[in-house]
N, C-alpha and C. Protein backbone atom coordinates (compact mmCIF):
# COMPACT_ATOMS: atom_id res chain seq x y z
N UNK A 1 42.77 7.12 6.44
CA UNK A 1 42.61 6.71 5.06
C UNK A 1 42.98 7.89 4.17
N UNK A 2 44.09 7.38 3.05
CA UNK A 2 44.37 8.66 2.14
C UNK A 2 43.27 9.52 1.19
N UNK A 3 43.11 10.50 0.73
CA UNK A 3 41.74 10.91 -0.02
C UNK A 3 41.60 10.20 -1.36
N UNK A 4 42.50 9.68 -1.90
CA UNK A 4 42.38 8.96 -2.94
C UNK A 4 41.47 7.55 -2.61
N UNK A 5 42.04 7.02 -1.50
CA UNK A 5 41.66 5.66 -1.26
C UNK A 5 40.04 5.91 -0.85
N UNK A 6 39.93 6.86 -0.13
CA UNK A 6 38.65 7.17 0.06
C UNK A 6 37.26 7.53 -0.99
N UNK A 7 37.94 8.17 -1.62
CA UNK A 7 36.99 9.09 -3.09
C UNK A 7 37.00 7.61 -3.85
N UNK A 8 37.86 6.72 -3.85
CA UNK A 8 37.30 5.33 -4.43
C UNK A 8 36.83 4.52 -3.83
N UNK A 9 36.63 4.41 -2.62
CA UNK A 9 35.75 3.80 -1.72
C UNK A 9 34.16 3.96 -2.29
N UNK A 10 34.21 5.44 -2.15
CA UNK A 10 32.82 6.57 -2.44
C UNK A 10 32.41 5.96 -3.54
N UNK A 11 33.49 6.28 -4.54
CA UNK A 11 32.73 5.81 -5.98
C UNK A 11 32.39 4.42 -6.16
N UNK A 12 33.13 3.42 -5.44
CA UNK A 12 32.49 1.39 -5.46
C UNK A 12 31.22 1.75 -4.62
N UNK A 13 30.94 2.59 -3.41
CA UNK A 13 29.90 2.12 -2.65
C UNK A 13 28.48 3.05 -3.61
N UNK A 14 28.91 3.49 -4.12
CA UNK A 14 27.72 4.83 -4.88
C UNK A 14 27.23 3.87 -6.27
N UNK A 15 28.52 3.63 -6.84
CA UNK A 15 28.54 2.58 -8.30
C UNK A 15 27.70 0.69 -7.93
N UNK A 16 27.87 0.43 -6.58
CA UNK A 16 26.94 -0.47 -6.18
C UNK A 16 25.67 -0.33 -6.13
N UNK A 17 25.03 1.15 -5.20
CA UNK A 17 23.84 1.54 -5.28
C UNK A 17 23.30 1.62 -6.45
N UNK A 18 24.14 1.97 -7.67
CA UNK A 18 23.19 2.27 -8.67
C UNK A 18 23.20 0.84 -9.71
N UNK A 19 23.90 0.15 -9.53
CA UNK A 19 23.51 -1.24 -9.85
C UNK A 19 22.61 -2.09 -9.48
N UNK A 20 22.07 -1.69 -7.93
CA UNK A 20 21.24 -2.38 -7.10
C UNK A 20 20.18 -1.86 -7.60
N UNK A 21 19.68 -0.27 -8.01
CA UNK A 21 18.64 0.07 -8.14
C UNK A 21 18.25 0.36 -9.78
N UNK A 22 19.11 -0.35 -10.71
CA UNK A 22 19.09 -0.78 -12.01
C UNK A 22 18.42 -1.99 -11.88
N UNK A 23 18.73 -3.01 -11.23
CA UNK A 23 18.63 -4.54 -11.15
C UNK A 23 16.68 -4.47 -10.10
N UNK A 24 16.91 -3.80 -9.29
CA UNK A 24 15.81 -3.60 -8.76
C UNK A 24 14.32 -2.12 -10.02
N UNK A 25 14.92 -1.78 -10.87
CA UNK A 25 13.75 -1.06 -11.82
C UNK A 25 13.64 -2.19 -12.93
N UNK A 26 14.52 -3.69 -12.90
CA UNK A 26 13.99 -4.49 -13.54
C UNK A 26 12.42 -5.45 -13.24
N UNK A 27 12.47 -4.98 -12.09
CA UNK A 27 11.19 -5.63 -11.32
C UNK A 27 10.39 -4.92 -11.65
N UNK A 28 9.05 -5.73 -12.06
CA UNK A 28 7.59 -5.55 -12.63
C UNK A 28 6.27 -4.83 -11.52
N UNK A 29 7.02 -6.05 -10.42
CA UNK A 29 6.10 -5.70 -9.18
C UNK A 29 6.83 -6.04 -7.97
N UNK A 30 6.18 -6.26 -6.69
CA UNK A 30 6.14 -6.09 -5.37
C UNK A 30 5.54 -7.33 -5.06
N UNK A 31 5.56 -8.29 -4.13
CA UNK A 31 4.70 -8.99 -3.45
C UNK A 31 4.46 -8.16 -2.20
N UNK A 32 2.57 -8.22 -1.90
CA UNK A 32 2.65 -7.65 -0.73
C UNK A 32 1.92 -8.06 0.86
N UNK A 33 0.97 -9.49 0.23
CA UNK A 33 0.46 -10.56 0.89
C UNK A 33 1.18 -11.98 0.84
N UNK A 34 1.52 -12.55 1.34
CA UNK A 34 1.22 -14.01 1.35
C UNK A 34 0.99 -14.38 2.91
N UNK A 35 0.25 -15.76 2.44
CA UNK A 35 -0.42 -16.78 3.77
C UNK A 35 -0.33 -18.17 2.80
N UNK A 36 0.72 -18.50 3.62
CA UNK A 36 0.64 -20.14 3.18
C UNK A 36 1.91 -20.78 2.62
N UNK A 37 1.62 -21.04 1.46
CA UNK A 37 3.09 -21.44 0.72
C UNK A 37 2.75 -20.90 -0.40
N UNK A 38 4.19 -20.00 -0.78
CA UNK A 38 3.48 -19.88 -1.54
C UNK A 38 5.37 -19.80 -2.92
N UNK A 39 5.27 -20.23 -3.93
CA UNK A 39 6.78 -19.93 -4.59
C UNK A 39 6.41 -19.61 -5.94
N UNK A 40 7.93 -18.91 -6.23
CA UNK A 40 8.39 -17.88 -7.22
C UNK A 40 9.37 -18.78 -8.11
N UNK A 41 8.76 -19.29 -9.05
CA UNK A 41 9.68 -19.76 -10.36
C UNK A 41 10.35 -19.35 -10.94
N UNK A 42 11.58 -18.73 -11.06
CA UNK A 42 11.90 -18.18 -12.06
C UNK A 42 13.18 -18.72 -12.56
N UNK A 43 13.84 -18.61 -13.53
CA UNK A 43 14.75 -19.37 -14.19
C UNK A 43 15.34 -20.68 -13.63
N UNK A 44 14.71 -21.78 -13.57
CA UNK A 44 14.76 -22.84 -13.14
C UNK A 44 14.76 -22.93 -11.88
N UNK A 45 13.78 -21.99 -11.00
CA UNK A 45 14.63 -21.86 -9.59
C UNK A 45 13.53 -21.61 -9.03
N UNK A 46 13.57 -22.11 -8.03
CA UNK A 46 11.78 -22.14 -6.97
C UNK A 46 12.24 -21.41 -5.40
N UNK A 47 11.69 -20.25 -5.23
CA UNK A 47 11.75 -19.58 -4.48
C UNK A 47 10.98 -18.55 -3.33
N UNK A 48 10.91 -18.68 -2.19
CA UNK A 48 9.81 -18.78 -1.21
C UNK A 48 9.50 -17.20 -1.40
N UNK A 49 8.16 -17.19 -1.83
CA UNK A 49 7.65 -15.62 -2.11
C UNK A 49 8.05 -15.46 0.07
N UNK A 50 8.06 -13.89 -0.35
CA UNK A 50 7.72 -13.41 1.26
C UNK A 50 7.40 -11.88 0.75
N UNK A 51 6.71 -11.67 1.80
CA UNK A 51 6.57 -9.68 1.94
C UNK A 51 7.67 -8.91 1.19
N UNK A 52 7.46 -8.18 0.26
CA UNK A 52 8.89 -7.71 -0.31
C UNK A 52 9.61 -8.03 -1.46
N UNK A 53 9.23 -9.43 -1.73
CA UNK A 53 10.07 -10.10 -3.03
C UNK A 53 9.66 -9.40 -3.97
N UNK A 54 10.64 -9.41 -4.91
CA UNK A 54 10.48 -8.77 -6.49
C UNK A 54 9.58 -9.90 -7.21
N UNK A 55 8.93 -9.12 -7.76
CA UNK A 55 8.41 -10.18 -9.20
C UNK A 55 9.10 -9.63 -10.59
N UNK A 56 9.45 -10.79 -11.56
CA UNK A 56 10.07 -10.08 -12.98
C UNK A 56 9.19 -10.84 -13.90
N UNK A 57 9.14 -10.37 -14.71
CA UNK A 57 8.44 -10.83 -16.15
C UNK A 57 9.09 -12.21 -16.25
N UNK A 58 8.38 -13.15 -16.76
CA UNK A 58 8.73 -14.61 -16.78
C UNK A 58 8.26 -15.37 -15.55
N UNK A 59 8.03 -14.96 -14.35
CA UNK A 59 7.85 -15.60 -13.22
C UNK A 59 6.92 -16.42 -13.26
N UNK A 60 6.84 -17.72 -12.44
CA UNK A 60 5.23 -18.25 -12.48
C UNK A 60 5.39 -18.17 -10.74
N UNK A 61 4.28 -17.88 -10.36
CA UNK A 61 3.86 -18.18 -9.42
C UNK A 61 2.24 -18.96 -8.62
N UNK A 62 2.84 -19.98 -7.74
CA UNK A 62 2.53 -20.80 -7.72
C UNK A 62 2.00 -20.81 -6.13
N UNK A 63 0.99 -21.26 -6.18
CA UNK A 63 0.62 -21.00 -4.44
C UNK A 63 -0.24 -22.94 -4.10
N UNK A 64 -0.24 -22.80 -2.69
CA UNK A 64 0.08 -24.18 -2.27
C UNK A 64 -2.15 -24.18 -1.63
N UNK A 65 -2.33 -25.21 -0.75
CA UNK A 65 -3.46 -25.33 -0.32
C UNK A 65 -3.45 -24.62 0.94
N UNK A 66 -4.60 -23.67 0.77
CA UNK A 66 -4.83 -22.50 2.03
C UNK A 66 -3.79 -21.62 2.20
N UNK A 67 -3.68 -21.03 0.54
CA UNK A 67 -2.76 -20.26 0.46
C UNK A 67 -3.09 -19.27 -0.73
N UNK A 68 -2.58 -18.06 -0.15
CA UNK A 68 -2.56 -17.05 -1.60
C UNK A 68 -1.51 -16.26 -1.02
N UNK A 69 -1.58 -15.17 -2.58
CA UNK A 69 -0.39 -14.29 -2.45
C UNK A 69 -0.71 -12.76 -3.43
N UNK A 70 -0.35 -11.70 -2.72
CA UNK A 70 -1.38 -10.47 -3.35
C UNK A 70 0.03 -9.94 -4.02
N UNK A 71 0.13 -9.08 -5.00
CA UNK A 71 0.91 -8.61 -5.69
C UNK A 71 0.92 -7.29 -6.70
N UNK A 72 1.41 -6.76 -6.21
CA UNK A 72 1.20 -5.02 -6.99
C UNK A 72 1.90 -4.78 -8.06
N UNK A 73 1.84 -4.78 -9.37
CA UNK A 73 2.56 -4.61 -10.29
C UNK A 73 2.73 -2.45 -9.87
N UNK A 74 4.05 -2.59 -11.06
CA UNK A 74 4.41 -1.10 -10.73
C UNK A 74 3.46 0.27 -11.24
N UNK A 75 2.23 -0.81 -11.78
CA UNK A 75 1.35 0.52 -12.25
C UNK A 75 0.19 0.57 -11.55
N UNK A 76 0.23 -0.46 -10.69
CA UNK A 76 -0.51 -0.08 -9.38
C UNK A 76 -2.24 -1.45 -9.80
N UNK A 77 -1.82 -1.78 -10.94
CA UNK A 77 -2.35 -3.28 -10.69
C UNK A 77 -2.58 -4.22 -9.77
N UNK A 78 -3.31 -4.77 -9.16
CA UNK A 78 -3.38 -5.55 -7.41
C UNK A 78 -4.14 -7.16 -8.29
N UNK A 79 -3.04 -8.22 -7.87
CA UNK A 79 -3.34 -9.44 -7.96
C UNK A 79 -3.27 -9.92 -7.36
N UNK A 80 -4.71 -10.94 -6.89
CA UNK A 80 -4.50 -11.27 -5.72
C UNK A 80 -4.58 -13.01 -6.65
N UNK A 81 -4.43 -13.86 -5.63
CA UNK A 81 -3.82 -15.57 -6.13
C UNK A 81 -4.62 -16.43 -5.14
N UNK A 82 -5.37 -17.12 -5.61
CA UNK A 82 -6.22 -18.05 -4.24
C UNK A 82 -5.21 -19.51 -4.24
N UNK A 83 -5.91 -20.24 -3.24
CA UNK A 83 -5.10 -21.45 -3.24
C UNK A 83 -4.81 -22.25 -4.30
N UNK A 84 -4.08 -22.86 -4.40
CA UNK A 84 -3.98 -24.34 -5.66
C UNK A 84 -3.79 -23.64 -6.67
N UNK A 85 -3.12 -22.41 -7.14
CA UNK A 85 -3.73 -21.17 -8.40
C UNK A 85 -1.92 -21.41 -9.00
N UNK A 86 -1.84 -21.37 -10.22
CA UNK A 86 -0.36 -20.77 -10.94
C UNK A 86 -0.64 -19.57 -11.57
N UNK A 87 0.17 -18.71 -11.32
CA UNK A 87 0.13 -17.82 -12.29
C UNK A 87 1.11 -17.31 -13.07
N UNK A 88 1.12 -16.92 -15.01
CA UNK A 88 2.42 -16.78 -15.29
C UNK A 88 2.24 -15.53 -15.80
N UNK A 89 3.37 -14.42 -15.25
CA UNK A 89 3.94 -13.08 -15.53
C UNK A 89 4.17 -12.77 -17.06
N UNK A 90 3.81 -13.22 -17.84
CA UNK A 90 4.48 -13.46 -19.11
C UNK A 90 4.88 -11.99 -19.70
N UNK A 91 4.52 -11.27 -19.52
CA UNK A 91 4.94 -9.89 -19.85
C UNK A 91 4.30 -8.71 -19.39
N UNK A 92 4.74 -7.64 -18.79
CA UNK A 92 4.41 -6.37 -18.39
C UNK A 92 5.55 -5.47 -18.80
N UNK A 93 4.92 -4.56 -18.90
CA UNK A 93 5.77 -2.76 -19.44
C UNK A 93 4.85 -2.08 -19.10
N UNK A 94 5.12 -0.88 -18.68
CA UNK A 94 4.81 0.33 -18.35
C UNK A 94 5.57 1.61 -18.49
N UNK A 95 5.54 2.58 -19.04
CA UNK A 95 5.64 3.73 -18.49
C UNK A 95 4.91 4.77 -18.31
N UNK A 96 5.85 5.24 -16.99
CA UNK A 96 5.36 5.66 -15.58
C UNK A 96 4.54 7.32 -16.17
N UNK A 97 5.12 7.85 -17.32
CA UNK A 97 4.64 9.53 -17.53
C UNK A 97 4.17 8.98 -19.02
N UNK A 98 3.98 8.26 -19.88
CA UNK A 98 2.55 7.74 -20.93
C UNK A 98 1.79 7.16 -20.21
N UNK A 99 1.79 6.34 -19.46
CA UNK A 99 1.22 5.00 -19.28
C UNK A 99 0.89 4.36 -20.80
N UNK A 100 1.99 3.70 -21.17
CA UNK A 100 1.38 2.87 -22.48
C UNK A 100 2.34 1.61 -21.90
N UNK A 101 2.00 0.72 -22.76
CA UNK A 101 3.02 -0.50 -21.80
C UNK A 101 1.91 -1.84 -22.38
N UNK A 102 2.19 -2.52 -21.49
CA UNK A 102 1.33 -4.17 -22.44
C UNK A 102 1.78 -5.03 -20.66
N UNK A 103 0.17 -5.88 -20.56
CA UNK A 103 0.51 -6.26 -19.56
C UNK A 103 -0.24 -7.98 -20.16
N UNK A 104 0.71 -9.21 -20.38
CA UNK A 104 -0.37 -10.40 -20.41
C UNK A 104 0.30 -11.35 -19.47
N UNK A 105 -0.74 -12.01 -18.87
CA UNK A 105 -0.70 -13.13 -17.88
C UNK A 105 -1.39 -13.62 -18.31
N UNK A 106 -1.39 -15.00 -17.13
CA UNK A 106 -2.05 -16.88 -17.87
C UNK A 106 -1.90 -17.51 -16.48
N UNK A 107 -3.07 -17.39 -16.03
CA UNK A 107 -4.01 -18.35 -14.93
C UNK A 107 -4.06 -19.31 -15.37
N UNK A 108 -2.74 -20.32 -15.19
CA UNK A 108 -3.26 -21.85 -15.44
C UNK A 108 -4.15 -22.73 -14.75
N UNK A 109 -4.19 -22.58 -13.42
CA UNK A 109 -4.94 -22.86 -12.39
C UNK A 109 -4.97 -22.23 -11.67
N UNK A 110 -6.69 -22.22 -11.08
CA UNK A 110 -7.21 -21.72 -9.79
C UNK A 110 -7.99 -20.38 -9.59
N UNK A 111 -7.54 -19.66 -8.89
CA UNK A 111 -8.38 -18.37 -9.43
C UNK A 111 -7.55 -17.40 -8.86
N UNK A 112 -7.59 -16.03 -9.85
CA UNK A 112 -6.96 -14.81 -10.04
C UNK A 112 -7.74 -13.73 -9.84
N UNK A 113 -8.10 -12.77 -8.59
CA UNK A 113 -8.41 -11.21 -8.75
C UNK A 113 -7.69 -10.26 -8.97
N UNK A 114 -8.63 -9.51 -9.95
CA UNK A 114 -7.63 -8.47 -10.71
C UNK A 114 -8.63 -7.09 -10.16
N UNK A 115 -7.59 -6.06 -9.65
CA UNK A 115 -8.35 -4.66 -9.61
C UNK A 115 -7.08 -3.86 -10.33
N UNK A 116 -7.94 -3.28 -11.69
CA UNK A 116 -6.75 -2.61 -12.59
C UNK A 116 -6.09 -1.81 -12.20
N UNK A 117 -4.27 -1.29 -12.86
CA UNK A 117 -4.19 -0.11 -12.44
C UNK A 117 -4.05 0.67 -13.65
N UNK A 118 -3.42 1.81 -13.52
CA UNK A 118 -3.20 2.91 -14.86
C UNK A 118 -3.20 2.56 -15.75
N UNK A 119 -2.49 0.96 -16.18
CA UNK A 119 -2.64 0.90 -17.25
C UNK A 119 -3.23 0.54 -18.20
N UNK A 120 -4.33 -0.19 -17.80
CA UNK A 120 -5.78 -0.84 -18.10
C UNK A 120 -6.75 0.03 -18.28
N UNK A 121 -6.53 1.43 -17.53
CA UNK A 121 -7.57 2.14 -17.34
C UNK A 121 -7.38 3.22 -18.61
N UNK A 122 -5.64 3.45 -18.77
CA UNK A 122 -5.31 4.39 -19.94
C UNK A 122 -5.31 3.82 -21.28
N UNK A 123 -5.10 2.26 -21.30
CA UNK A 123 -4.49 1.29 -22.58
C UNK A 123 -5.50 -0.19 -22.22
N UNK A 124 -6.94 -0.05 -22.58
CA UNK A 124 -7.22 -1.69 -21.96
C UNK A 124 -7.51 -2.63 -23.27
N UNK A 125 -6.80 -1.96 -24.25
CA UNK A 125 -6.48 -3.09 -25.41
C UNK A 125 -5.19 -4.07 -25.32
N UNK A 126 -4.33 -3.05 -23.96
CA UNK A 126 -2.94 -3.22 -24.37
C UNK A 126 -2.71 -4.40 -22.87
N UNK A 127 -4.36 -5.16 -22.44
CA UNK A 127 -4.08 -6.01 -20.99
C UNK A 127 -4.85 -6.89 -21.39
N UNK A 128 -4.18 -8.01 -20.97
CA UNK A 128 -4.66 -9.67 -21.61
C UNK A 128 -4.37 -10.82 -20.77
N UNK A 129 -5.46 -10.82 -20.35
CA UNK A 129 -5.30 -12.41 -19.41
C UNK A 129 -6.00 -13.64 -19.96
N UNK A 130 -5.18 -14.82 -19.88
CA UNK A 130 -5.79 -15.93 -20.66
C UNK A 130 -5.18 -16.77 -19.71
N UNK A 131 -6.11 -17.85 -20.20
CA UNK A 131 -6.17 -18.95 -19.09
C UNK A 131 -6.23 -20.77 -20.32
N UNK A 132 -5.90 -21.49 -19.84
CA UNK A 132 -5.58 -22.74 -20.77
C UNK A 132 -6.77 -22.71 -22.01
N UNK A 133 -7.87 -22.33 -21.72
CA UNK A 133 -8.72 -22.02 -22.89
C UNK A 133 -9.52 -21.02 -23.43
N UNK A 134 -9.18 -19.86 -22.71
CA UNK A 134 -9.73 -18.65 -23.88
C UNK A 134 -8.87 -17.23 -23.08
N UNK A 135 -9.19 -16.13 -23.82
CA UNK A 135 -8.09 -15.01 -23.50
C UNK A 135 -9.30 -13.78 -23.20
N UNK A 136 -8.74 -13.05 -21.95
CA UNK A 136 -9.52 -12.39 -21.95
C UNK A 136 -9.21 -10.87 -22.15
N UNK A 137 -9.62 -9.81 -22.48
CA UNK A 137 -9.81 -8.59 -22.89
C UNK A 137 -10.25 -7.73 -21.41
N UNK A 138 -9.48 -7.00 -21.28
CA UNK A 138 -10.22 -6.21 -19.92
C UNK A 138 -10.95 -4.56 -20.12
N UNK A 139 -12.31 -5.24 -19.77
CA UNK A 139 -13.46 -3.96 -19.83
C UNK A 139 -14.12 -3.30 -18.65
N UNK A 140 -13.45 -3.93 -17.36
CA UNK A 140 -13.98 -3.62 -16.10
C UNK A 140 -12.60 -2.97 -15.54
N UNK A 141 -12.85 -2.52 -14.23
CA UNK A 141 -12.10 -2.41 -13.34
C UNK A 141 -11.61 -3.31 -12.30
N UNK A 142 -12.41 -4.64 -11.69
CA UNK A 142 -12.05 -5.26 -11.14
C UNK A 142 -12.96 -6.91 -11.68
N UNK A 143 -12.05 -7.84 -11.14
CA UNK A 143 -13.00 -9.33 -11.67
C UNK A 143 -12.26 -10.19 -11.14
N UNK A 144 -12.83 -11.59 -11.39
CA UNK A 144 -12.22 -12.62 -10.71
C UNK A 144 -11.87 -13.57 -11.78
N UNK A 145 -11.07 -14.19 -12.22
CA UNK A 145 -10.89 -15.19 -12.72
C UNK A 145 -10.53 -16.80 -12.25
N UNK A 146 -11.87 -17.60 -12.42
CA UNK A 146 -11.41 -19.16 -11.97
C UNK A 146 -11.39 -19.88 -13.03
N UNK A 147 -10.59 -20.52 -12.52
CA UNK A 147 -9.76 -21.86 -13.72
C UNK A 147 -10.07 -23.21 -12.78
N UNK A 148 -11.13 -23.84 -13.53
CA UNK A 148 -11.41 -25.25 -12.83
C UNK A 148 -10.86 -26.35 -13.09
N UNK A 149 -10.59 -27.70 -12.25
CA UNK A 149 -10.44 -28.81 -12.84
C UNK A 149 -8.68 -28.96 -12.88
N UNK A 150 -8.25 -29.67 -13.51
CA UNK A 150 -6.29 -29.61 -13.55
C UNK A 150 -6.28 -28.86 -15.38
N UNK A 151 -6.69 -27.75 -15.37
CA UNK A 151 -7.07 -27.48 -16.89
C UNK A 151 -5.77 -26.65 -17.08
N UNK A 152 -4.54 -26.59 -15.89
CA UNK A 152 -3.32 -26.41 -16.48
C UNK A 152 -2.57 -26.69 -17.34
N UNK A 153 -3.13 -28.21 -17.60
CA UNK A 153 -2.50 -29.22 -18.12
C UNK A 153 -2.93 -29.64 -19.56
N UNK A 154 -4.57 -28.49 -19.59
CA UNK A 154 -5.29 -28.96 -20.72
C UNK A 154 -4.62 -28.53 -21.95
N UNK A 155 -4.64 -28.30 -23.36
CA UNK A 155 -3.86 -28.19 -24.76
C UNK A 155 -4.98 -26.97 -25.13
């Protein structure tokens, strides 16, 4: 192979990596449990969480009967998802050397454990979970949230 053809080889396979890991610092979080069924909504598109999948802002996720799914946002946030549960990503930010950032989700159904991370602990005005009828404010470090009834659906 001539050195030209090569040194542009270098630069497509180097110029890929850093597209991959642009497209991958768009991700919020990590999935790092599932048992069951469990899927990833995102732009019209339903997709089988597994060990590894990215989560992005907008996602709902949705878990099936005798099923959950645990999930690490990038500030070290741990959500865990019980059966029959939706949950929607609606927005997270972080950064990594302030920690200032804004994190809100919406437990439409089922129930949600939350054990905070950095950013709740540095900013817990700036973390908001609400559920079809009231919003909550986080003053603890860890809690459970259940959503009874089909109150996904409620107004």
């Amino acid at each position: 192979m001539r050195s030209g053809a090569l040194h542009y080889a270098v630069c497509v396979l180097c110029g890929l990596q850093t597209m991959s890991d642009a497209w991958a610092s768009d991700s919020i979080g990590v999935v790092k449990t599932v048992k069951g069924v469990v899927q990833i909504e995102r732009a019209g598109k339903n997709l089988d969480a597994a060990i590894g999948s990215d989560v992005f802002n907008g996602d709902r996720i949705v878990t099936g009967a005798a099923s959950s799914v645990g999930v690490t946002l990038r500030d070290d946030t741990l959500l865990t998802e019980g059966a029959n549960s939706t949950l929607l990503l609606n927005h997270f930010a972080f950064n990594t050397t302030t920690y200032d950032g804004a994190l809100d989700a919406t437990i439409k159904r089922g129930s949600l454990a939350v054990v905070d991370g950095r950013l709740a602990k540095a900013n817990p005005d700036s973390v908001r979970y609400s559920t079809p009828t009231t919003t909550l404010g986080v003053r603890g470090t860890e809690f459970i949230i259940e959503v009874g009834g089909d109150a996904e659906h409620a107004q």
